[in-house]
Structure formats: structure tokens, C-alpha cells
C-alpha atoms as a PDB file:
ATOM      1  CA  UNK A   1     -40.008 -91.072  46.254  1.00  0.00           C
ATOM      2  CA  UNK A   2     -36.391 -88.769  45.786  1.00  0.00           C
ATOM      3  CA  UNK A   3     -36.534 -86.161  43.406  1.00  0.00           C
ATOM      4  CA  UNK A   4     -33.656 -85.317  42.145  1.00  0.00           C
ATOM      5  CA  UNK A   5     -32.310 -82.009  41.504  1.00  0.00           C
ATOM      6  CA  UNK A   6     -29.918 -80.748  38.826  1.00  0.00           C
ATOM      7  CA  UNK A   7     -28.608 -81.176  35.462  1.00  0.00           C
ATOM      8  CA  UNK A   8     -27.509 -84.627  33.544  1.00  0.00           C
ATOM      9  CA  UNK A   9     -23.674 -85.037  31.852  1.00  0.00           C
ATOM     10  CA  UNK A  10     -25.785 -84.202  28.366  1.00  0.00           C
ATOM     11  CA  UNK A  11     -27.921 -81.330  29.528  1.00  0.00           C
ATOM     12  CA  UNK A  12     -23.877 -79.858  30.914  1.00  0.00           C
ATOM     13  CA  UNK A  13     -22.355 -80.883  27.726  1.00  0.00           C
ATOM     14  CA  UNK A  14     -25.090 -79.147  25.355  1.00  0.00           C
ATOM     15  CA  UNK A  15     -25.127 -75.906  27.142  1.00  0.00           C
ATOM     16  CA  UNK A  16     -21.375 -75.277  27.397  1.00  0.00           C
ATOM     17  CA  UNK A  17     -21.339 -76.618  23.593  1.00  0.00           C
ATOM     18  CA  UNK A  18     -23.282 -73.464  23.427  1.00  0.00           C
ATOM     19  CA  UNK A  19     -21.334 -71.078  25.008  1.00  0.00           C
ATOM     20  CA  UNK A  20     -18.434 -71.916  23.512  1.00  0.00           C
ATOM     21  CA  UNK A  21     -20.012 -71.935  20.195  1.00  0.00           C
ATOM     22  CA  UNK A  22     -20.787 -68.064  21.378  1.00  0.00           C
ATOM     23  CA  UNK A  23     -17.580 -66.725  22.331  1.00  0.00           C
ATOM     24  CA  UNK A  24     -15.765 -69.105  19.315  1.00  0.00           C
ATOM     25  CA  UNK A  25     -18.250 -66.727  16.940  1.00  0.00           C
ATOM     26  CA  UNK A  26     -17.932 -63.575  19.031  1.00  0.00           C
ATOM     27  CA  UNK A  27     -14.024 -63.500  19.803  1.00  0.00           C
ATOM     28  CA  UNK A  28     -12.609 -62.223  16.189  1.00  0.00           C
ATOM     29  CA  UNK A  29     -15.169 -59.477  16.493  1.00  0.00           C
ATOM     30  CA  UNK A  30     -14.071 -58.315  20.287  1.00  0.00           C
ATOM     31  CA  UNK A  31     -10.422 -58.131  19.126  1.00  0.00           C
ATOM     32  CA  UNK A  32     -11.068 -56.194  15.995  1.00  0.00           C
ATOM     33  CA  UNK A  33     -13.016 -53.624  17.494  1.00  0.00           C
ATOM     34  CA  UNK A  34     -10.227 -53.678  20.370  1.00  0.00           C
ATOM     35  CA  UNK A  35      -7.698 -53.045  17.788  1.00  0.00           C
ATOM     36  CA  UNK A  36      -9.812 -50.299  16.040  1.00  0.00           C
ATOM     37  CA  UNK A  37     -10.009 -49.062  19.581  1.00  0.00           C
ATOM     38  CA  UNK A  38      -6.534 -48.992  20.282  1.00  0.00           C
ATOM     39  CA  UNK A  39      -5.426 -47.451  16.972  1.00  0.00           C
ATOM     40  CA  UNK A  40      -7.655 -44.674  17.344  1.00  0.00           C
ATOM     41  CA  UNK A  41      -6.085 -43.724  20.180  1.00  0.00           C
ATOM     42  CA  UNK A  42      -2.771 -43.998  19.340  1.00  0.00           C
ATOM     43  CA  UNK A  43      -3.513 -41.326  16.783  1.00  0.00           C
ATOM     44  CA  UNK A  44      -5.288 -39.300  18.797  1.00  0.00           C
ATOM     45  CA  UNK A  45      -2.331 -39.205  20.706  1.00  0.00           C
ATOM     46  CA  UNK A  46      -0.072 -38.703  18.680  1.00  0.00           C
ATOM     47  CA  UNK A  47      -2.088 -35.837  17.318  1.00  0.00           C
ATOM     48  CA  UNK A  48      -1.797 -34.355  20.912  1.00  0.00           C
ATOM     49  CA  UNK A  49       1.718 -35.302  21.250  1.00  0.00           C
ATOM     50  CA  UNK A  50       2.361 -32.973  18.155  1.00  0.00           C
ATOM     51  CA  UNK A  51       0.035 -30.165  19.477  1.00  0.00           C
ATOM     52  CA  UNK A  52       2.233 -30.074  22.727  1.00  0.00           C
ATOM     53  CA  UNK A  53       5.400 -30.302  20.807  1.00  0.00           C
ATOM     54  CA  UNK A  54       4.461 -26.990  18.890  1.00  0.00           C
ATOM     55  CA  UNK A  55       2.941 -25.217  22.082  1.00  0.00           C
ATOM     56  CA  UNK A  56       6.664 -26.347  24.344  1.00  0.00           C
ATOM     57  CA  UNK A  57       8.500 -24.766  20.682  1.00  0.00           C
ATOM     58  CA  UNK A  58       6.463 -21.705  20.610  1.00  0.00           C
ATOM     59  CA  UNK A  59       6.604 -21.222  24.433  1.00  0.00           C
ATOM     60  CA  UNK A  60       9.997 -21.907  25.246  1.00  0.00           C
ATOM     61  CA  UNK A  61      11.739 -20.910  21.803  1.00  0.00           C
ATOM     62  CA  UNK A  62      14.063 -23.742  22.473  1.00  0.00           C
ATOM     63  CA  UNK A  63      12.504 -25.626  20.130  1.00  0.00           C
ATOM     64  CA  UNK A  64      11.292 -29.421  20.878  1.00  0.00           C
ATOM     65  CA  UNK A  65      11.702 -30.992  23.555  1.00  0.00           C
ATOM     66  CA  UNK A  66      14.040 -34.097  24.008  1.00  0.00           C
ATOM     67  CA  UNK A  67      11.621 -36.327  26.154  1.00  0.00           C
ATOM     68  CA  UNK A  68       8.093 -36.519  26.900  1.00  0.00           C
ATOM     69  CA  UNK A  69       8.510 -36.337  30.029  1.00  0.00           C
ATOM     70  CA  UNK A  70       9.186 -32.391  29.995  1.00  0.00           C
ATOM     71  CA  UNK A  71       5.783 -32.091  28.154  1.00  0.00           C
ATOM     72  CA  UNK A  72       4.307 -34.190  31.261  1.00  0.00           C
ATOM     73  CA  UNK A  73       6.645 -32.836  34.176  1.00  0.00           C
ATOM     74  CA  UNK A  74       6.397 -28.881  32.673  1.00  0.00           C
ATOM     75  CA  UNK A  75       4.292 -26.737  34.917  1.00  0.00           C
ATOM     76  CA  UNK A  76       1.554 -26.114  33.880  1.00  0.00           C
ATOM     77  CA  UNK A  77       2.006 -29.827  32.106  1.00  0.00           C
ATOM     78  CA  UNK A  78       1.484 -29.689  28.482  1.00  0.00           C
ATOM     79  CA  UNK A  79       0.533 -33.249  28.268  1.00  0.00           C
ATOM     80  CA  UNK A  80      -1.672 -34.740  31.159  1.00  0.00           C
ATOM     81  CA  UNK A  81       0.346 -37.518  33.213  1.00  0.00           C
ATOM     82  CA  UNK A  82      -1.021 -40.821  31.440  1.00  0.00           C
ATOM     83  CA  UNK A  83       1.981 -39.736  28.656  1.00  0.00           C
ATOM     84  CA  UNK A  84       4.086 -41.453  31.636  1.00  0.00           C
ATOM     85  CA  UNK A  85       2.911 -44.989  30.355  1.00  0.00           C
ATOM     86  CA  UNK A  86       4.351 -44.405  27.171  1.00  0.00           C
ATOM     87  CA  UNK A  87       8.004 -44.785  28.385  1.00  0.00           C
ATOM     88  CA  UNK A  88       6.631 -48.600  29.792  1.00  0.00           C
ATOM     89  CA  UNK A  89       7.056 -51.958  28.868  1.00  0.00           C
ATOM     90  CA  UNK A  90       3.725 -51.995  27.863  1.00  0.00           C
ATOM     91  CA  UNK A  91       2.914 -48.514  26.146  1.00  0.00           C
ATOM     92  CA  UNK A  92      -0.209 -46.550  26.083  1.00  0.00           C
ATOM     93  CA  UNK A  93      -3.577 -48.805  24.977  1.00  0.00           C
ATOM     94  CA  UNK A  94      -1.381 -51.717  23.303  1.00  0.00           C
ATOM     95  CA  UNK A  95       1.020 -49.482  22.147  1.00  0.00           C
ATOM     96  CA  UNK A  96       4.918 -48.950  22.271  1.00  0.00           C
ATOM     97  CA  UNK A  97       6.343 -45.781  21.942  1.00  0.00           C
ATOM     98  CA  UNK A  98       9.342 -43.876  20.760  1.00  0.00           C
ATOM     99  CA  UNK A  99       9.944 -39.817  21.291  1.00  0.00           C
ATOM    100  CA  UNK A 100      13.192 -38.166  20.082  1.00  0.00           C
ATOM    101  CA  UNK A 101      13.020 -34.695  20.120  1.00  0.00           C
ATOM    102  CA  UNK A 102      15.884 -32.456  19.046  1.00  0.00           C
ATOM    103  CA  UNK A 103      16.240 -28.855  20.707  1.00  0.00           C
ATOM    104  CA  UNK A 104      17.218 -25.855  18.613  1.00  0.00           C
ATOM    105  CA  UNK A 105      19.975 -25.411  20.339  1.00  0.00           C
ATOM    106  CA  UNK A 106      21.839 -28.820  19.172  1.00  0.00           C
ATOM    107  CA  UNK A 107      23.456 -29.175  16.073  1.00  0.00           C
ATOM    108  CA  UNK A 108      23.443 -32.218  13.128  1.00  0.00           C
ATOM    109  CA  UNK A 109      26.046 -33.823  14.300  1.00  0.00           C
ATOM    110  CA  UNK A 110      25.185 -34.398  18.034  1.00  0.00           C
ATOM    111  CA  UNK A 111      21.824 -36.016  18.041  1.00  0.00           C
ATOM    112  CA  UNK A 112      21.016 -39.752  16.074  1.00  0.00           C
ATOM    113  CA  UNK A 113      17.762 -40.845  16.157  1.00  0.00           C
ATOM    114  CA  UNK A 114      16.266 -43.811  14.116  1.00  0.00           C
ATOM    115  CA  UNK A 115      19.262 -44.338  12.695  1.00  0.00           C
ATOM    116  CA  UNK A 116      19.555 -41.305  11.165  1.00  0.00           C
ATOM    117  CA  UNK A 117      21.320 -37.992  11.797  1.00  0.00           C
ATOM    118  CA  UNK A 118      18.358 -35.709  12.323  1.00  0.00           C
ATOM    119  CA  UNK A 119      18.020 -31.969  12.072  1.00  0.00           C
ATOM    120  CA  UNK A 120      17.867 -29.718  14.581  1.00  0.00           C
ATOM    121  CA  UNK A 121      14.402 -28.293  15.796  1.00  0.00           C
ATOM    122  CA  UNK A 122      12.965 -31.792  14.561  1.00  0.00           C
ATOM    123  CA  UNK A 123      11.426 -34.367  15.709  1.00  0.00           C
ATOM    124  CA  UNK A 124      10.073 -38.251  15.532  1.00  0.00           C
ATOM    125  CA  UNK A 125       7.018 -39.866  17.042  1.00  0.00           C
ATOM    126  CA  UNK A 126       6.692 -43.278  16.628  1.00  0.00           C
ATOM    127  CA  UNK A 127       3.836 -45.927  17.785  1.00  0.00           C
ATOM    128  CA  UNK A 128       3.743 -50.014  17.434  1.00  0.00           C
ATOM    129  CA  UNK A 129       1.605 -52.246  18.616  1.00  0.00           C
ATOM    130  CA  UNK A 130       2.831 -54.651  21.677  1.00  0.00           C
ATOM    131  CA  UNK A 131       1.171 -57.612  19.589  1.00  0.00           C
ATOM    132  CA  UNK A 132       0.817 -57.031  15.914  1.00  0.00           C
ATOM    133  CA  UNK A 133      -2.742 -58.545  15.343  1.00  0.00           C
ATOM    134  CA  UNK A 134      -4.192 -58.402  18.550  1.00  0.00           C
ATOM    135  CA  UNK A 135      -3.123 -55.017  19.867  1.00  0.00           C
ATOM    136  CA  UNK A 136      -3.086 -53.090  16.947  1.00  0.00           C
ATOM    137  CA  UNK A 137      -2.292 -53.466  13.022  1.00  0.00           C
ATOM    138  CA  UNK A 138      -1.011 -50.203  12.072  1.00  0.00           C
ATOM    139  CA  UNK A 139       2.331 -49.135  13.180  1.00  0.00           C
ATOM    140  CA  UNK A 140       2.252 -44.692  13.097  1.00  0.00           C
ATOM    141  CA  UNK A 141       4.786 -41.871  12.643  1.00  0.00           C
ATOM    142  CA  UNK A 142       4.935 -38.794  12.898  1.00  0.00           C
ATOM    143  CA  UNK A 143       7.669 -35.852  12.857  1.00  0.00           C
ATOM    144  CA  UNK A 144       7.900 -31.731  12.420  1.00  0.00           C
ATOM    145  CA  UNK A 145       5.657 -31.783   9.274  1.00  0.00           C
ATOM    146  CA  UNK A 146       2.629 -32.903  11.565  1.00  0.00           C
ATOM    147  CA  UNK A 147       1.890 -35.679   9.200  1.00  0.00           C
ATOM    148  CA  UNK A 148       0.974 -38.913  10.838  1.00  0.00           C
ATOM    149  CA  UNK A 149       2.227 -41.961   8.564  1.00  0.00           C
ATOM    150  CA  UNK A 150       1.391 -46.019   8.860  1.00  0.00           C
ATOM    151  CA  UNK A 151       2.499 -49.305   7.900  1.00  0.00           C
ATOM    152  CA  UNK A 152       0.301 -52.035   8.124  1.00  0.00           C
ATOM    153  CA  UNK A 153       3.593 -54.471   7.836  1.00  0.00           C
ATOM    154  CA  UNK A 154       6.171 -53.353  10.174  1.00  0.00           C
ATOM    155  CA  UNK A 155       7.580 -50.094  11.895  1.00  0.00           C
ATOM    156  CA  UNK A 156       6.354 -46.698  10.090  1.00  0.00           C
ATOM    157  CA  UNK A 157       8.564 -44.474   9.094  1.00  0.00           C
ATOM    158  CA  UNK A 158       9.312 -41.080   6.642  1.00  0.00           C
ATOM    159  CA  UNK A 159       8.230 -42.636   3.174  1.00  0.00           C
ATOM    160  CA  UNK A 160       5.255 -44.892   3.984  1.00  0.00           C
ATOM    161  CA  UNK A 161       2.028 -43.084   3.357  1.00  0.00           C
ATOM    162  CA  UNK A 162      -0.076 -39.954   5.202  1.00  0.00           C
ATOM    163  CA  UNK A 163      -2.779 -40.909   7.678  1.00  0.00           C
ATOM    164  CA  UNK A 164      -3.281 -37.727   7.833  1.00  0.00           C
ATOM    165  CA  UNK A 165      -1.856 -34.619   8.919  1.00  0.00           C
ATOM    166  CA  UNK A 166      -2.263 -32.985  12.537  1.00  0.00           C
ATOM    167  CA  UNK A 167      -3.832 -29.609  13.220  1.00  0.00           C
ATOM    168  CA  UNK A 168      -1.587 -26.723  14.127  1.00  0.00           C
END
């Protein structure tokens, strides 16, 4: 008499019910602590972002820099060379980013950034998620003062509220 080995249509059709039953119920978790994931390190970068920023200023007495890149490219490198990602399509951990720094040096009326004429010896930080929702919620700022802002809805910017504010 054949035995036969292996698994009926129903016995298939229960077990990947099953599985996708698991990952249905497990998905919205994975992305939100993804996105928790993500945000925290955009602010932990930005907070080291900042730090560099006033270590180049107090260094060089130039004040800040105009890219990131001379805070990666600077010997010995003030930021480590991961900083490079943030100039890519995609970011840094689901994030887009946006550096403007303005040097000492340059006056009012030769440097725009955001729109805005900006100050010399300033500068703006600025992080987005690539996919609002699945990369990240919480778009961050952050300029001169060292406070980091967020805005849940779009873009942060200068009036939307403190995070919190960077150590010096």
C-alpha cells in the first residue's frame, strides 16, 4: 500500500491563513517602533550636528560652517563620515536633510536660506522623513539657539514648538 507524504490544499490553506493572520497583527507594531527608531536618531543627530557646529565656530573663529561636508572632510573630522548620507536621495535612517550654515564672515544680504535672509554666524538644521508615516512622523529643526523643534504635520521650522534644547 502507498503512503503518501505531505500536506492537503486545507492543511496549506490553514497554516498560511495563520501566518498571515501573524504578520497582518504584527506589521503596525514593526513600523511604529521603526519610526520611533528612526526619529530618535534623527535627533540624536541633530544634537551632534549642533555639537560640531559649535566645536568648527569655536575652533576656527569663522563661525559655522556652510556644508556638512567640512564637519565630515575637516581633519581631524568633526563629524564621523556616515554625515555623507545626509546629502542623499535617501537621507540618514529615513530621513532627508537640509544644512545651511552661514560663516561670520558673510553679511545679511548675501546668504538666503529657507526662504529667508538669515544672519550671519547662524545657522538651520532641518530633518523630514522620506515617507511621512512609515519613515518617520516628526519633521525637526534646529538653528544657533540649539533648540531642536517638530511638526508632526509638515516641515518644522522657527515657531513650532521645543523638543528640546541641545547641550553646549
Amino acid at each position: 500500500m502507498w503512503r503518501r507524504r505531505g500536506f492537503t490544499l486545507a492543511e496549506l490553506a490553514v497554516v498560511v491563513g495563520i501566518i498571515a493572520l501573524v504578520f497582518a497583527t504584527a506589521l503596525p507594531h514593526f513600523v511604529k517602533m521603526m519610526m520611533v527608531g528612526n526619529e530618535e536618531a534623527a535627533i540624536e543627530a541633530m544634537r551632534a550636528v549642533l555639537q560640531s557646529c559649535e566645536g568648527y565656530q569655536a575652533n576656527t573663529q569663522s563661525g559655522y560652517p556652510v556644508s556638512l561636508g567640512q564637519l565630515v572632510n575637516a581633519r581631524p573630522p568633526y563629524l564621523d563620515a556616515r554625515f555623507n548620507l545626509v546629502a542623499s536621495r535617501w537621507g540618514l535612517k529615513g530621513y532627508r536633510w537640509f544644512y545651511r550654515g552661514v560663516p561670520s564672515s558673510l553679511t545679511v544680504s548675501t546668504v538666503m536660506g529657507m526662504g529667508t535672509y538669515r544672519t550671519a554666524g547662524s545657522l538651520i538644521l532641518t530633518a523630514d522623513p522620506v515617507v511621512r508615516g512609515l519613515t518617520g512622523q516628526r519633521s525637526f529643526y534646529a538653528d544657533q539657539t540649539g533648540e531642536i523643534r517638530y511638526n508632526t504635520q509638515g516641515p518644522a521650522g522657527p515657531n513650532n514648538e521645543v523638543l528640546e534644547q541641545a547641550e553646549k
